[in-house]
Protein backbone atom coordinates (compact mmCIF):
# COMPACT_ATOMS: atom_id res chain seq x y z
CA UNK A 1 11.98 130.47 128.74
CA UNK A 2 10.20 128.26 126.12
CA UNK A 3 9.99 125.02 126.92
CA UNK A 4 9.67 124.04 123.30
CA UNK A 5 13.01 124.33 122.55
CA UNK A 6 14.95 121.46 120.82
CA UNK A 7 18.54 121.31 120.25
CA UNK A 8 19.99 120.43 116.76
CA UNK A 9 23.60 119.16 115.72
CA UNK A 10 24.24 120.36 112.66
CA UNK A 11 27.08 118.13 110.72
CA UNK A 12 28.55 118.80 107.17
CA UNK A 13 27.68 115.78 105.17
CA UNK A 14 30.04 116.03 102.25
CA UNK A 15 30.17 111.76 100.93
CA UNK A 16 27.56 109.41 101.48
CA UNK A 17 29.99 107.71 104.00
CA UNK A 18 29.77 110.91 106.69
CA UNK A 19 26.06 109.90 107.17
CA UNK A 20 27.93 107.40 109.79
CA UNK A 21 28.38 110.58 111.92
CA UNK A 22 24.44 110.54 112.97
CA UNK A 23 25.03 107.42 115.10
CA UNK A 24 27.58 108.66 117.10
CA UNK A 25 25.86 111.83 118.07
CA UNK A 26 23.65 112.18 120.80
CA UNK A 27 21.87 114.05 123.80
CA UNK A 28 20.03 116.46 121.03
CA UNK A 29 16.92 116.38 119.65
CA UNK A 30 17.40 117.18 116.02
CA UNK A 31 20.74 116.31 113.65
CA UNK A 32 20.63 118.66 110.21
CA UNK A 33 22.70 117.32 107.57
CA UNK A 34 24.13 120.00 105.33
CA UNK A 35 24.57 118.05 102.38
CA UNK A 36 25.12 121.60 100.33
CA UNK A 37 28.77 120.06 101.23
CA UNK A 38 28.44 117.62 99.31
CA UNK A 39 29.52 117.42 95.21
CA UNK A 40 26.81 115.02 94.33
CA UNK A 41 23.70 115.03 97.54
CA UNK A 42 21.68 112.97 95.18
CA UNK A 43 24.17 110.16 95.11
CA UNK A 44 23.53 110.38 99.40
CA UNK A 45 20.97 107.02 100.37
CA UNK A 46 18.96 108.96 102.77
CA UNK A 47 16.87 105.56 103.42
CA UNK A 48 20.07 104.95 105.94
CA UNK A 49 18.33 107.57 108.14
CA UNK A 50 14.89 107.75 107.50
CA UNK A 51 13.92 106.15 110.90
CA UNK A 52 16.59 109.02 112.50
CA UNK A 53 15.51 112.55 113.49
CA UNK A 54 17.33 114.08 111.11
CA UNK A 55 16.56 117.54 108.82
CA UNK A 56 18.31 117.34 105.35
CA UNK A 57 19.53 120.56 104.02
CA UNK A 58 20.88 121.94 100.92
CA UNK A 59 21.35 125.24 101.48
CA UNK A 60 21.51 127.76 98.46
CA UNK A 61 25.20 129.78 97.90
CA UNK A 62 23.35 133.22 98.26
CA UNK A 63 21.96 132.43 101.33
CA UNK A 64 25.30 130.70 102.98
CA UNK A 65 25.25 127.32 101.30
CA UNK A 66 28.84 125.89 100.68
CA UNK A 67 28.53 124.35 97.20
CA UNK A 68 26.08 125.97 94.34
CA UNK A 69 23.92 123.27 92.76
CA UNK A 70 21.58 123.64 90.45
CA UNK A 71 17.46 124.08 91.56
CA UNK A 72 16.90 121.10 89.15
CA UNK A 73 19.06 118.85 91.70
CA UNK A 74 17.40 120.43 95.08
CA UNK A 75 13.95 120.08 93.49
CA UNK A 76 14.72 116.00 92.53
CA UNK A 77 16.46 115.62 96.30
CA UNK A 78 13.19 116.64 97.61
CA UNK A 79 10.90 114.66 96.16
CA UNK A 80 13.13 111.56 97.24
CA UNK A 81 13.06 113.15 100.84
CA UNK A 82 9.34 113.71 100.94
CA UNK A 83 8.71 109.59 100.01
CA UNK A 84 10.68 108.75 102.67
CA UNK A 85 8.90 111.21 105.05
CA UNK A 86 12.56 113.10 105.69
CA UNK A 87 12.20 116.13 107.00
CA UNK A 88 13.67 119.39 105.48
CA UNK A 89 15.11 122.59 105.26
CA UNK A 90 14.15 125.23 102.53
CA UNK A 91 14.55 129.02 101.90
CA UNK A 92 11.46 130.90 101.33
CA UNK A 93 12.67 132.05 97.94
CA UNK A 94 12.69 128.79 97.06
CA UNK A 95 9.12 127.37 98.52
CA UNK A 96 7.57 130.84 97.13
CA UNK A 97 9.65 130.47 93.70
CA UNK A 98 8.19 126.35 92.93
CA UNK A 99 5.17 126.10 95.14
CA UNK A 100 7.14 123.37 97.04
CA UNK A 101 4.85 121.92 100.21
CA UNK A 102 6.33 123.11 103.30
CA UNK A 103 4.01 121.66 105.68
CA UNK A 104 5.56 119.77 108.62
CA UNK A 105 8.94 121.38 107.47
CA UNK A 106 11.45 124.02 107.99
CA UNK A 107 10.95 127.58 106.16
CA UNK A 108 14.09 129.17 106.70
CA UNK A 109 15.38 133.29 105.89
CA UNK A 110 19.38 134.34 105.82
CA UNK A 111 20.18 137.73 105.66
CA UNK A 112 23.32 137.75 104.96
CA UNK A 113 23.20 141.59 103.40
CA UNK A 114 21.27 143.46 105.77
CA UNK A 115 20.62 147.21 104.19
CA UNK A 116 17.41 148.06 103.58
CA UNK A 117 16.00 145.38 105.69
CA UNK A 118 12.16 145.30 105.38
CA UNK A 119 11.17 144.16 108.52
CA UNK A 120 7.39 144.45 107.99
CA UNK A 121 7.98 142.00 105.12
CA UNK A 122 10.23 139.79 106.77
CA UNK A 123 7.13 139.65 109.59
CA UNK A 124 4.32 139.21 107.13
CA UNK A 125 6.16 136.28 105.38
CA UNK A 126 7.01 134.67 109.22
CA UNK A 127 3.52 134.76 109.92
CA UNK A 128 2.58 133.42 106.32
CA UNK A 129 4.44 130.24 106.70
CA UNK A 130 4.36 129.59 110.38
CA UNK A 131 0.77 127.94 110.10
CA UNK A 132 1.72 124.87 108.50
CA UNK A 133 5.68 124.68 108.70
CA UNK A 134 7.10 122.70 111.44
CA UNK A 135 9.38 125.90 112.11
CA UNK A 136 9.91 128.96 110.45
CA UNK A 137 13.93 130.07 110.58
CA UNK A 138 15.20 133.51 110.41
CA UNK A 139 18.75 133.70 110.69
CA UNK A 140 20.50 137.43 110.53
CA UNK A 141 23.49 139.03 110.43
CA UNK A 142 23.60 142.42 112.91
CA UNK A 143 22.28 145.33 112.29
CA UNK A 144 20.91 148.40 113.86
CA UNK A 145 17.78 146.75 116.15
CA UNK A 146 18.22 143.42 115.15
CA UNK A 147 17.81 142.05 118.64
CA UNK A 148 14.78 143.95 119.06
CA UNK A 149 13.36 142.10 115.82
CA UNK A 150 14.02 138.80 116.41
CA UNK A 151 12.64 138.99 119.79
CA UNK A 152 9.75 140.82 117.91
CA UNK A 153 9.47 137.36 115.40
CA UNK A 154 9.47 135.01 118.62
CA UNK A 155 6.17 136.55 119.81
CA UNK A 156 4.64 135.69 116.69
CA UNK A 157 4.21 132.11 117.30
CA UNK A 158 5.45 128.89 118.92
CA UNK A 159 7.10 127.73 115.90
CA UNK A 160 9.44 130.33 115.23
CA UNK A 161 13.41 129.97 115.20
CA UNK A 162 15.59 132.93 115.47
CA UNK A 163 19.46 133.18 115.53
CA UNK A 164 21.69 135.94 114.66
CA UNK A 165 25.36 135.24 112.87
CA UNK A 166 28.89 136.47 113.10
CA UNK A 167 28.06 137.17 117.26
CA UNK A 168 28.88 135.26 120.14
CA UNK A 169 27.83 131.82 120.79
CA UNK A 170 26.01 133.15 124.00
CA UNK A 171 23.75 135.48 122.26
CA UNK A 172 22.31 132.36 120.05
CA UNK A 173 21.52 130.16 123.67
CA UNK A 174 19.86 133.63 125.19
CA UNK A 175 17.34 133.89 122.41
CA UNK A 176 16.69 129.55 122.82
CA UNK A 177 15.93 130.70 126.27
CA UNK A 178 14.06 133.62 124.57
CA UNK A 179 11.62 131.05 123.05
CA UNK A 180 13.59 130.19 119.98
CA UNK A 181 12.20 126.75 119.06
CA UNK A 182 15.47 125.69 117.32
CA UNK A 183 18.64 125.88 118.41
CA UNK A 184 21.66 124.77 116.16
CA UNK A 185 24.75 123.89 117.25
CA UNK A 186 27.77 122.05 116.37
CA UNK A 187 29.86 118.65 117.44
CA UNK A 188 33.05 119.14 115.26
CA UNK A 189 33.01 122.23 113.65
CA UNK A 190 30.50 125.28 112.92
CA UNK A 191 28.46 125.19 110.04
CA UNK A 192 27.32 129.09 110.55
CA UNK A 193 29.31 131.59 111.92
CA UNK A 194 27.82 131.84 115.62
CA UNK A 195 26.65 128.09 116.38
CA UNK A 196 27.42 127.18 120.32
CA UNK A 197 29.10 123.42 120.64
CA UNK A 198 26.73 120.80 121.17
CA UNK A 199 28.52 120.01 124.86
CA UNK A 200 28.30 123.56 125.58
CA UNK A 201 24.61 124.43 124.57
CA UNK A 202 23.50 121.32 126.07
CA UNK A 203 24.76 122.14 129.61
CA UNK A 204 23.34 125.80 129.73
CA UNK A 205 20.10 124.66 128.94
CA UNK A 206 19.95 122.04 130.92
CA UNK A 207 21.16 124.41 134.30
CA UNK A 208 18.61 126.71 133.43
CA UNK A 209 15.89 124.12 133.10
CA UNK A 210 16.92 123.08 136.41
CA UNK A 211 16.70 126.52 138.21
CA UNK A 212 13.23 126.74 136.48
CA UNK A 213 12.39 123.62 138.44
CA UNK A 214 13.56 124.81 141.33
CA UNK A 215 11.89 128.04 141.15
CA UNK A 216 8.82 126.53 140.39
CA UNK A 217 8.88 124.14 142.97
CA UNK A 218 9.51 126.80 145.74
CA UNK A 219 6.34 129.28 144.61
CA UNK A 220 3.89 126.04 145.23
């Protein structure tokens, strides 16, 4: 098991008055706000969280977001995250479309339709972007191997967040204790198909930690 791991709420921010949500959440290390909920994200006064460990995300439609908006308004929300040193989500597409700085960031990959999955690609591009991004995301839906893969993308680095969708919560915690540096999970409702509760993540990882201890403690 990694012990690298971090836990992160993700929370649907859809008005600038849900960003009241972060201060009630705790015992995680990481709160993403999926402001692709949202109508208007650019009307959202991130300055409210800036001294918060928060991720901002607006995720694109063809990658799982909720609500399309246009690149224009992603590309403007960005620059008003990166002055107030807020860190954030972005697709690869997008970082390799507008040369968008990534460093100290999350890179992330959903693929939602898995034929003809290239996995030599999807490797190449992991270990592209892993150097400087804070974490590199892939996020799949099953197919034939997939397991095998992400485990596959975990050895590639320390930095590197895997999760498969539309499976059971439990598979997403075994690959956290896999080495996953990310795990996602939810306090009110899922925001992916496949995200563990907050409560419930929390307490595996925290038993498993312990019997690690334990262990240790008995081979010195």
């Amino acid at each position: 098991m990694s012990n690298n791991v971090m836990l992160v709420a993700s929370i649907p921010i859809g008005t600038a008055e849900d960003l009241g949500k972060v201060l009630k959440i705790e015992g995680v290390d990481l709160i993403e706000l999926r402001v692709d909920y949202s109508d208007n994200p650019l009307a959202i006064d991130f300055s409210l969280v800036k001294d918060l460990p928060v991720i901002v995300t607006l995720r694109d439609a063809y990658e799982g977001g909720v609500k399309e908006h246009k690149d224009e308004v992603k590309l403007k929300l960005l620059s008003k995250l990166s002055k107030l040193g807020i860190m954030y989500d972005l697709e690869m597409k997008f970082v390799e479309k507008y040369g968008i700085n990534y460093e100290n960031n999350i890179v992330s990959m959903h693929i939602l339709n898995t034929r003809g999955v290239d996995k030599e690609i999807i490797k190449s591009k992991v270990k592209k972007f892993s150097g400087k991004a804070f974490a590199v995301k892939i996020a799949t839906r099953p197919f034939p191997g997939y397991r095998t893969f992400l485990v596959e993308l975990l050895e590639l680095g320390n930095n590197i967040a895997v999760m498969p969708m539309d499976v059971d919560p439990v598979e997403r915690i075994a690959f956290a204790l896999l080495g996953s540096k990310l795990l996602y999970c939810y306090t009110d409702k899922p925001t992916a198909s496949g995200q563990p509760s907050c409560t419930e993540a929390s307490k595996v990882l925290s038993l498993v930690l312990n019997l690690r201890r334990r262990s240790n403690e008995y081979l010195l």
